[in-house]
Protein backbone atom coordinates (compact mmCIF):
# COMPACT_ATOMS: atom_id res chain seq x y z
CA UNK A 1 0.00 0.00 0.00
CA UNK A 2 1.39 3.67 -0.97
CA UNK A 3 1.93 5.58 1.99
CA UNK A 4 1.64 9.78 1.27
CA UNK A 5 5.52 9.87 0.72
CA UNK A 6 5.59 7.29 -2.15
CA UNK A 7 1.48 7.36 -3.24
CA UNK A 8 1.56 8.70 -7.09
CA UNK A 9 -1.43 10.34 -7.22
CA UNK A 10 -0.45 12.92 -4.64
CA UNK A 11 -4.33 11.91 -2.60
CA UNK A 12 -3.38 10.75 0.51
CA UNK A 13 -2.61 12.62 3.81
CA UNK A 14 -2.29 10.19 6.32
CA UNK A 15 -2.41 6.33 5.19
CA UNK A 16 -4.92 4.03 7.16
CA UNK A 17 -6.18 0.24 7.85
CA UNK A 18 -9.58 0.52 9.52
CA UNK A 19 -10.36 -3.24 8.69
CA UNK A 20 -14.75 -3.68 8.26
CA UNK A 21 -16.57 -3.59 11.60
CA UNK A 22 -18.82 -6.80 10.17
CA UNK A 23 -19.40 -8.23 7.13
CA UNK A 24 -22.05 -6.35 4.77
CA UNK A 25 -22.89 -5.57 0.92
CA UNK A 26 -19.38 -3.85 0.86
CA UNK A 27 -17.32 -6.96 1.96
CA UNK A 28 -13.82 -6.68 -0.38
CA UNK A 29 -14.45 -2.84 -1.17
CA UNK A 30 -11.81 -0.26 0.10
CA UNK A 31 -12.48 3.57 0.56
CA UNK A 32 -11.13 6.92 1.79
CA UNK A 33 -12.14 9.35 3.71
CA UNK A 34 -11.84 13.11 2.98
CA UNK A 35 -9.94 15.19 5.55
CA UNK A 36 -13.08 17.07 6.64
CA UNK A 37 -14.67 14.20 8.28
CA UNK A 38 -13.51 12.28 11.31
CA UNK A 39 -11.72 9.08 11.49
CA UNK A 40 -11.02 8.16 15.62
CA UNK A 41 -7.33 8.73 16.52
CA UNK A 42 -6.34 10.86 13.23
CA UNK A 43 -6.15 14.69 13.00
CA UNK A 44 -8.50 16.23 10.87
CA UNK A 45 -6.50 18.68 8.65
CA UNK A 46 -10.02 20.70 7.06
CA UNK A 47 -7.23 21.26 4.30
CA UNK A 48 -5.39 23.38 6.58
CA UNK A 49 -2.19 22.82 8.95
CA UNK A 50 -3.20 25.39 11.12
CA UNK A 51 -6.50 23.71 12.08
CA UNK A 52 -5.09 20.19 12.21
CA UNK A 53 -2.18 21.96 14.68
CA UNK A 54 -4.96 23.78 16.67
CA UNK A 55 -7.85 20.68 17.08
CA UNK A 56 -7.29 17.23 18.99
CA UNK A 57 -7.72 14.26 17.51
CA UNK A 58 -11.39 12.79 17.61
CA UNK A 59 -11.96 10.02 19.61
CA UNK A 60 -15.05 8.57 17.24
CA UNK A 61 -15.24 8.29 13.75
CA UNK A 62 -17.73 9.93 12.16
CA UNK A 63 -20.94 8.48 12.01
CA UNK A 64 -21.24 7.82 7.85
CA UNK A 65 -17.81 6.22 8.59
CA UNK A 66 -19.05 3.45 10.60
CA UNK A 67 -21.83 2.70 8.55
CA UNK A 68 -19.63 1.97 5.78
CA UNK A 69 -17.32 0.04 7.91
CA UNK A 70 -20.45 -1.38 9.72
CA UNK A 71 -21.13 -2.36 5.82
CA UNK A 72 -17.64 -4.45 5.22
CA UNK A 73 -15.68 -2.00 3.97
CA UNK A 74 -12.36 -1.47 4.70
CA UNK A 75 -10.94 2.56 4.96
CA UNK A 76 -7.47 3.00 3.67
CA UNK A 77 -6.61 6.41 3.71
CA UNK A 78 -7.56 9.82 4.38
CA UNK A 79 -7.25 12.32 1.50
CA UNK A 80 -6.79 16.11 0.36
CA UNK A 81 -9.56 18.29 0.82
CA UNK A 82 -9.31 21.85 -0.43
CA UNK A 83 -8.55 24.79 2.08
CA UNK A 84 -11.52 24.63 4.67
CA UNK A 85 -12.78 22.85 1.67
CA UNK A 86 -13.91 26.51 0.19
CA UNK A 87 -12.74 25.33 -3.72
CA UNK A 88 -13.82 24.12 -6.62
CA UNK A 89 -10.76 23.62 -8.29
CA UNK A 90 -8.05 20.93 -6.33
CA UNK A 91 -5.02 23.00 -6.15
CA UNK A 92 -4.26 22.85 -1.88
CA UNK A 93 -1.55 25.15 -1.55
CA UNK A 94 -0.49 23.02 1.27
CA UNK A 95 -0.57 19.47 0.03
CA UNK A 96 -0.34 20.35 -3.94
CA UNK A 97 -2.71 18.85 -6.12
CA UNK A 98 -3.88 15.75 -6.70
CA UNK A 99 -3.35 13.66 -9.51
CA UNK A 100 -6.23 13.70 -12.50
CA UNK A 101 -5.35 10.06 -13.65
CA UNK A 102 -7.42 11.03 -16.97
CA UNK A 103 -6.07 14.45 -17.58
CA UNK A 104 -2.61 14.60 -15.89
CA UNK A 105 -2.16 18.05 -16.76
CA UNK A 106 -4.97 19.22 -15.76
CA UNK A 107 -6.60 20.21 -12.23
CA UNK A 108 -8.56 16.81 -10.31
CA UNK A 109 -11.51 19.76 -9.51
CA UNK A 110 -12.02 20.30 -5.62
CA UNK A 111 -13.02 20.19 -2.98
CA UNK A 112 -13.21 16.89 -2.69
CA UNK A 113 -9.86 16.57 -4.81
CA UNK A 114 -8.01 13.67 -2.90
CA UNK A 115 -10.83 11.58 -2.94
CA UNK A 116 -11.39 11.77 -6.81
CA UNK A 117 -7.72 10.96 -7.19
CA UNK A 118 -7.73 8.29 -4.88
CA UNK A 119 -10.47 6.36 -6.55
CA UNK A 120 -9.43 7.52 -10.10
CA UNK A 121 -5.89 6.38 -9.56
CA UNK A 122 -6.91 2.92 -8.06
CA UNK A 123 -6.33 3.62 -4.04
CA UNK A 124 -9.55 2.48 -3.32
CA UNK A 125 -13.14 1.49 -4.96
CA UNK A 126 -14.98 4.92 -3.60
CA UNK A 127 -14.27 7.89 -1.62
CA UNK A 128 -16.58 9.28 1.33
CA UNK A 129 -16.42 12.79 0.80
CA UNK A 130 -18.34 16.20 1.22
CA UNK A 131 -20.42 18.66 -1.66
CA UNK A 132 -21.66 22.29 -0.64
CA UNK A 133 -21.39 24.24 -3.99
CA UNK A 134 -20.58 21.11 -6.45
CA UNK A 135 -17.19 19.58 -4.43
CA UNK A 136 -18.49 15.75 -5.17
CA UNK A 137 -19.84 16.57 -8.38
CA UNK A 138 -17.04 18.50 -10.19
CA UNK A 139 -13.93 16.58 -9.62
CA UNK A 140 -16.47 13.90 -10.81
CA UNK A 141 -17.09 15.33 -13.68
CA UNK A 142 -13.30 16.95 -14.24
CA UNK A 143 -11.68 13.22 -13.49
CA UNK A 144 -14.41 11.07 -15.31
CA UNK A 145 -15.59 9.35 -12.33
CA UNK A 146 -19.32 8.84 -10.67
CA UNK A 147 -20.48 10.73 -8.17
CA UNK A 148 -23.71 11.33 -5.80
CA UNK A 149 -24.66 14.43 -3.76
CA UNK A 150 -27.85 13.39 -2.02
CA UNK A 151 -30.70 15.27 -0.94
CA UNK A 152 -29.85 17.44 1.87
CA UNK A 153 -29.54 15.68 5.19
CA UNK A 154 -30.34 12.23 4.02
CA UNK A 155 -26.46 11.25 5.48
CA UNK A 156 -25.52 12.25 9.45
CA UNK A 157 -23.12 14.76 9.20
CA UNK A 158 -22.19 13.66 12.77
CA UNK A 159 -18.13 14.11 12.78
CA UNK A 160 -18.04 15.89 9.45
CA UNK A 161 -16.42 19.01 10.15
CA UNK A 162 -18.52 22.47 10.38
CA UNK A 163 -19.20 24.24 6.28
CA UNK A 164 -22.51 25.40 5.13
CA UNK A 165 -25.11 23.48 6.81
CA UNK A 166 -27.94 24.43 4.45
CA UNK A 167 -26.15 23.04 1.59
CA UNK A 168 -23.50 20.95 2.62
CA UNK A 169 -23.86 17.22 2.52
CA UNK A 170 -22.06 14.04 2.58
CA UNK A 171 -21.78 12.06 -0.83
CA UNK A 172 -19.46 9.18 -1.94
CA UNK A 173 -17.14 9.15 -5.91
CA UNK A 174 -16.92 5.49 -6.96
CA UNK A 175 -15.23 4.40 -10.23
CA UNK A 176 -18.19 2.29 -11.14
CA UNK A 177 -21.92 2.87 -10.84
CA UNK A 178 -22.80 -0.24 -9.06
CA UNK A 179 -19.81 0.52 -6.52
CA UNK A 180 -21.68 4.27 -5.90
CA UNK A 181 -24.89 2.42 -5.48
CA UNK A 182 -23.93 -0.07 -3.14
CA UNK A 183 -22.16 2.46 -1.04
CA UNK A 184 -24.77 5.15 -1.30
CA UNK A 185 -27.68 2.40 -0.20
CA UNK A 186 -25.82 1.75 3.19
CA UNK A 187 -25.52 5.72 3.57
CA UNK A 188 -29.10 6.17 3.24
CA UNK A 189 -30.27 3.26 4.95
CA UNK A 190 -32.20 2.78 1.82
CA UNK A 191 -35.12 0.25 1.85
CA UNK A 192 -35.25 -3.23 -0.17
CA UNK A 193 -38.92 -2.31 -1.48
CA UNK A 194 -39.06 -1.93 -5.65
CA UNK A 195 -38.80 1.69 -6.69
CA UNK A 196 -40.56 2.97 -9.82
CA UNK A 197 -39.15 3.82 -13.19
CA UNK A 198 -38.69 6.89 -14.74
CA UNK A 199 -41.85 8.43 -16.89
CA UNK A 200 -40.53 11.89 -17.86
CA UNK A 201 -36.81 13.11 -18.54
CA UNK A 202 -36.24 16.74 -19.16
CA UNK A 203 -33.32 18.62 -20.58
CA UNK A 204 -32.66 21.68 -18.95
CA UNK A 205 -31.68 24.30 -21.47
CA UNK A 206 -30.68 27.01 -19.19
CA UNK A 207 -27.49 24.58 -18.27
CA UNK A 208 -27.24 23.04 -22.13
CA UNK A 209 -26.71 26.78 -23.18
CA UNK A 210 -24.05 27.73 -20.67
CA UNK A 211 -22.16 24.77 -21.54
CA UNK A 212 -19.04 24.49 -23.87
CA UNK A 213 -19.98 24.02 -27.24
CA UNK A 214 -17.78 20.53 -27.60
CA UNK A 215 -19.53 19.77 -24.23
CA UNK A 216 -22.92 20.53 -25.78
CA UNK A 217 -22.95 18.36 -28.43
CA UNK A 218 -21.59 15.31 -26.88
CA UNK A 219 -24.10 15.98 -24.38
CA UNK A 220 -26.87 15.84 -27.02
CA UNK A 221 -25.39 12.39 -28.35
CA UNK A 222 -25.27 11.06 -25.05
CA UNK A 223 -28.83 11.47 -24.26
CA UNK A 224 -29.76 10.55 -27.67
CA UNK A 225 -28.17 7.14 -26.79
CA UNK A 226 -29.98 7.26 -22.98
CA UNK A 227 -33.53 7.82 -25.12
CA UNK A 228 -32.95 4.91 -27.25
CA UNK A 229 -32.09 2.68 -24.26
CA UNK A 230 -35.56 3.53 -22.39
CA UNK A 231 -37.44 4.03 -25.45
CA UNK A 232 -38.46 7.54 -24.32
CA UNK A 233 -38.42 11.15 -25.75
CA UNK A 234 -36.40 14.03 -24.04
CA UNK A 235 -38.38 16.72 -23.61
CA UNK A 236 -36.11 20.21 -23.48
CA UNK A 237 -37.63 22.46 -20.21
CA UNK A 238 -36.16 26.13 -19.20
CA UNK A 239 -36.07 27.36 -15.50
CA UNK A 240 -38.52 29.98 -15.86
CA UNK A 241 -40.37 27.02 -16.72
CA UNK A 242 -39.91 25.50 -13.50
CA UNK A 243 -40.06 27.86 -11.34
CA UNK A 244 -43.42 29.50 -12.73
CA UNK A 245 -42.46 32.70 -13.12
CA UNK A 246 -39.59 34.49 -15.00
CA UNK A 247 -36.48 33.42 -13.42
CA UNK A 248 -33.29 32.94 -15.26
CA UNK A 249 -30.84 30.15 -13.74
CA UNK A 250 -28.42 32.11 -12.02
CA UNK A 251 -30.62 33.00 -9.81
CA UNK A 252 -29.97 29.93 -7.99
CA UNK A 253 -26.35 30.99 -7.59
CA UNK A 254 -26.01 34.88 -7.85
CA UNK A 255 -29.15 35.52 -5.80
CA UNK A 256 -29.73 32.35 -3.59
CA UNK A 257 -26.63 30.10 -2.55
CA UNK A 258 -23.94 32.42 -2.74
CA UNK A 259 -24.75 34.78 -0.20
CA UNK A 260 -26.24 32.11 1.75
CA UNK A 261 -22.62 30.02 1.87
CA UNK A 262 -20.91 33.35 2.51
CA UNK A 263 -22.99 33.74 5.75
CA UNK A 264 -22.49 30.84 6.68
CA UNK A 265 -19.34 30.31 6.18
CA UNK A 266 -18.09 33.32 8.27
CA UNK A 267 -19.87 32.13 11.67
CA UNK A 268 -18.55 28.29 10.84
CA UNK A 269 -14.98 28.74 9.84
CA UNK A 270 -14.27 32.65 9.70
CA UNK A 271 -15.39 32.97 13.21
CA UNK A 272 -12.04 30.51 14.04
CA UNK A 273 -9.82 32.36 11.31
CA UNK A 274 -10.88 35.47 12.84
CA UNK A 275 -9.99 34.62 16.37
CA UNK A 276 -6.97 32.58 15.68
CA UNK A 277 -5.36 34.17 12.52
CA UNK A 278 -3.51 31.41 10.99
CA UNK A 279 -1.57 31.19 8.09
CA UNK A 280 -3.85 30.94 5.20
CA UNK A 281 -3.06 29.70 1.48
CA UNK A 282 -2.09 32.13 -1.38
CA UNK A 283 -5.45 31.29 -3.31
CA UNK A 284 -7.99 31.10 -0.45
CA UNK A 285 -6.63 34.24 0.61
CA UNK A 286 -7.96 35.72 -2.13
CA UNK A 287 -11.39 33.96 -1.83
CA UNK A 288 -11.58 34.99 2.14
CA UNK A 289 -11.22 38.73 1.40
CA UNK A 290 -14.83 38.61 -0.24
CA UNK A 291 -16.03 36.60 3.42
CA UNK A 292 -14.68 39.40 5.48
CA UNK A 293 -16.13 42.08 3.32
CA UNK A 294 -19.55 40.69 3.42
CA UNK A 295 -21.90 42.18 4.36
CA UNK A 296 -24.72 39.97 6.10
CA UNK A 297 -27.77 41.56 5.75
CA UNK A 298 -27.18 40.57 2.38
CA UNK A 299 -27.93 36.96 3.08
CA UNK A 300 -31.30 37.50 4.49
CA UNK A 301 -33.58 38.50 1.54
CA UNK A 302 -31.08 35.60 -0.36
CA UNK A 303 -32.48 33.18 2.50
CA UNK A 304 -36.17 33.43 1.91
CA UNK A 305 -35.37 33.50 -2.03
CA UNK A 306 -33.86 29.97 -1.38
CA UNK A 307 -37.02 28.93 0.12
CA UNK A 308 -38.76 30.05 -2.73
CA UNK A 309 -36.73 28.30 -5.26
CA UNK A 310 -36.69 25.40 -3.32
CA UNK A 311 -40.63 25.02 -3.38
CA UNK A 312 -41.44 26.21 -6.65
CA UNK A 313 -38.81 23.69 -8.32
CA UNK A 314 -39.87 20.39 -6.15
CA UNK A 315 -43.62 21.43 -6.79
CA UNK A 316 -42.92 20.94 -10.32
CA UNK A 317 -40.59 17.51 -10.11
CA UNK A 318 -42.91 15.01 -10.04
CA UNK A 319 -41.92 11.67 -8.09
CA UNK A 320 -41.48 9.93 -11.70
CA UNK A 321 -39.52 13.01 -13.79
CA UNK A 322 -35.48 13.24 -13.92
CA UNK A 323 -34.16 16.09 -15.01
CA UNK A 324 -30.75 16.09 -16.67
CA UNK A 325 -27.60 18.55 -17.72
CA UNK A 326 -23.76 18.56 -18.34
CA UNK A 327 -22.55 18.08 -14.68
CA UNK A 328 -19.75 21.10 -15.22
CA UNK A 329 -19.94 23.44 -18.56
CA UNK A 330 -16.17 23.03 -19.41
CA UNK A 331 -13.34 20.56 -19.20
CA UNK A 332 -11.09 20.55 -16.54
CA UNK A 333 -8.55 23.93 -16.55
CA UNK A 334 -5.31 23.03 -17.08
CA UNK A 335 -3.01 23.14 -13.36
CA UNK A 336 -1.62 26.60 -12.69
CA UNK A 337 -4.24 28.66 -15.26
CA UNK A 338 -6.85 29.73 -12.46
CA UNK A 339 -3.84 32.71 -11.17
CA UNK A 340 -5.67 35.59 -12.42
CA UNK A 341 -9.67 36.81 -10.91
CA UNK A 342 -10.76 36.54 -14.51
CA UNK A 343 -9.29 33.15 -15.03
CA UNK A 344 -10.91 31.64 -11.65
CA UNK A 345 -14.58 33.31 -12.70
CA UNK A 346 -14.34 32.21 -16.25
CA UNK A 347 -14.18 28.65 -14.49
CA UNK A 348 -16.68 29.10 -11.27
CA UNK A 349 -19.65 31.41 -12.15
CA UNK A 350 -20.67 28.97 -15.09
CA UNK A 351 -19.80 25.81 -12.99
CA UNK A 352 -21.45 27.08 -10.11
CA UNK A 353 -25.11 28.32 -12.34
CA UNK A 354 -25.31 24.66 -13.02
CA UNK A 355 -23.93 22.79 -9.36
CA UNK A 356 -26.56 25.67 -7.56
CA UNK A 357 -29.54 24.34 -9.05
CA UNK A 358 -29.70 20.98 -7.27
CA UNK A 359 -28.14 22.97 -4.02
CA UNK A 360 -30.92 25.86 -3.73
CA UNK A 361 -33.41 22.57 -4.41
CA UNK A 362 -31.52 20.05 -2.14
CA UNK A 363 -32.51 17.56 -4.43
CA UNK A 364 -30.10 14.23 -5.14
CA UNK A 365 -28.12 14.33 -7.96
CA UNK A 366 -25.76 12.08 -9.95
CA UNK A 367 -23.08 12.76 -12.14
CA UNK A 368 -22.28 9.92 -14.57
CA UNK A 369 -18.75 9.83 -16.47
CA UNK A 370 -20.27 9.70 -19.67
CA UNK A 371 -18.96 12.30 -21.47
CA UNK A 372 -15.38 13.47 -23.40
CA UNK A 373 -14.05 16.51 -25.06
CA UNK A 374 -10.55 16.84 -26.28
CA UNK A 375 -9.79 13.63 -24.92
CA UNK A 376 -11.11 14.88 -21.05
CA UNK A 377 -13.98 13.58 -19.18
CA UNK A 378 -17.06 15.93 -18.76
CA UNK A 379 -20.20 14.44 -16.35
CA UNK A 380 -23.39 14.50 -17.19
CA UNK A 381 -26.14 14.66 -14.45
CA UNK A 382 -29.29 13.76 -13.50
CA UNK A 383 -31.48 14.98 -10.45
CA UNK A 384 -35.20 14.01 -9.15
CA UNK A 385 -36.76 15.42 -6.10
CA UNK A 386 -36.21 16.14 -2.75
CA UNK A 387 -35.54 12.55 -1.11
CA UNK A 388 -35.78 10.58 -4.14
CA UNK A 389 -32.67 9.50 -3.90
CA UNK A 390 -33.42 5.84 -4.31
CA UNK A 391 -35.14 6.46 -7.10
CA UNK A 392 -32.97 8.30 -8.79
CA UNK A 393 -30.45 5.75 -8.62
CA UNK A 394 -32.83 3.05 -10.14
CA UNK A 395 -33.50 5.29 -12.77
CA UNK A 396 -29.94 6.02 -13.60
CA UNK A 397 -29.01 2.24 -13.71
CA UNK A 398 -32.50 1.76 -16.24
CA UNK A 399 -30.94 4.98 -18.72
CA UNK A 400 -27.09 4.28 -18.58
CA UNK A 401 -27.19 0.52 -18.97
């Protein structure tokens, strides 16, 4: 086994052998753990040597942890997270950046960076990791790997480090589909009952347009291919449409999450920055300068318009509709481009229109590997409604084959 002086893929932090607490339907699979949730006896880093130096060690693991363990699997490492996990993009100025075993010269996507390179580089079958703004979904999309961000609060976030606890949740990257299945089942404690198919899929256009134009078209040939498996026609829908009124999708980002994460993000983590002033990396830096200057009240109004969006959109997603979209509008950036504030919006405010609108909606979303442009991986994803996770997954198995 690679410890983090020898491991290739530049993932690991600390190298582990948690062997399975029973035997389950993981029995033979191995996983890692980001460094924002707790394994007992380890320091959790939270991407950051300063709050690794300043914390004990916890004395249980966290709780999705020992289900998975609980399950039969074994956990072999824990892996990079992004600064305070606050990144979309999986360069740590502490631990460098993680290997993207698909596009080596290119960024793994963040936060959850170390576990996308662990699983991508063949450390382990899946990765327990964390998604807020799109940190499970875009290194799954940027290293061609599948990924689920459930609906919000269907894991306990028991031991999983402090974020954005109205968006944050706890989601696993697998390198197969029936691997992020399994995995996600013990997580949500899913029943064994059937679980119905899907009737309706809709294309959201407001996502389609932002998107690439190599990453639009192989996104209309891969759900061209999904319609001919199922025997079903994909009907195109715009957010306005959704929503009921007119609404364009950014909403869910520029005037919903964003100033919502912000808020929250100053009494979780800025609070302890604040009072402890450690050393902070070159590139959050730069992203913490728009924390301290914000201003609060600002999150309010943003609240109840979360709310809003948040009704309006599940109102309209039937228990039998998926709706589907390229998972991030680009391919991954290549390492060392995002040094400039133009270069780092080019790559979030499109990335985070799309990742926002199953965040403001909490709804579970998968991101399937099924995409490539220029020789890179680019996700595509599909959501369904708030805690139809189960069925989501059924209905991704019946579309991908």
């Amino acid at each position: 086994m690679f410890t983090p002086a020898t491991d290739p893929s530049g993932a690991l932090v600390e190298q582990v052998d948690l062997a399975p607490l029973r035997q389950g339907p993981l029995d033979g699979l191995k996983f890692t753990v980001k460094d924002n949730i707790d394994l007992a006896g380890y320091k959790t880093s939270y991407g950051s040597p300063a709050w690794r130096d300043a914390h004990p060690a916890p004395i249980h693991n966290a709780l999705c942890v020992d289900q998975l363990l609980g399950a039969g699997a074994r956990c072999v490492g824990k892996v990079v997270a992004d600064e305070f996990t606050y990144s979309l993009d999986g360069e740590s100025f502490y631990f460098g950046t993680p290997r993207n075993a698909k596009a080596p010269d290119r960024v793994p996507g963040g936060s959850s960076s170390g576990s996308a390179a662990s699983v991508a580089n063949g450390l382990a079958d899946f990765s327990l990791c964390t998604d807020a703004g799109g940190s499970i979904r875009v290194p799954a999309s940027l290293c061609g790997l599948w990924g689920m961000r459930p609906s919000l609060h269907r894991i306990s976030e028991a031991g999983v480090l402090p974020f954005q606890p109205s968006v944050s949740t706890v989601g696993v990257l697998a390198d197969r589909f029936d691997v992020l299945n399994a995995a996600m089942r013990v997580l949500l404690n899913s029943p064994t009952l059937p679980v119905s198919s899907p009737r309706r899929i809709l294309l959201l256009h407001d996502a389609l347009e932002i998107a690439d134009c190599a990453v639009r078209d192989q996104a209309g040939v891969a759900l061209q291919r999904i319609a001919a498996n199922i025997g079903t026609t994909i009907e195109t829908i715009r957010f306005s449409e959704i929503v009921g009124e007119p609404c364009e999708l950014n909403d869910c980002n520029l005037n919903g999450l964003r100033d919502l994460q912000t808020a929250e993000f100053q009494s979780t983590v800025g609070n302890w920055i604040e009072a402890s002033k450690p050393q902070l990396g070159f590139t959050f830096s730069m992203a913490y300068e728009h924390v301290q200057k914000f201003e609060r009240i600002a999150a309010l109004d943003n609240m109840a318009r979360c709310e809003r969006l948040f009704r309006q959109i599940n109102a309209f997603v039937a228990a039998d509709t998926v709706i589907c979209f390229p998972t991030t509008p680009k391919i991954a950036p290549f390492k060392g481009s995002l040094n400039t504030l133009k270069a780092v919006m080019d790559f979030y405010d499109p990335t985070m229109t799309i990742t926002a609108f199953a965040g403001v909606a909490r709804l579970p979303e998968v991101a399937a590997p099924l995409l490539t442009v220029e020789g890179c991986p680019v996700g595509l994803s599909f959501v369904a409604g708030h805690y139809q996770d189960e069925f989501l997954l059924n209905a991704v198995r019946e579309m991908v084959g």
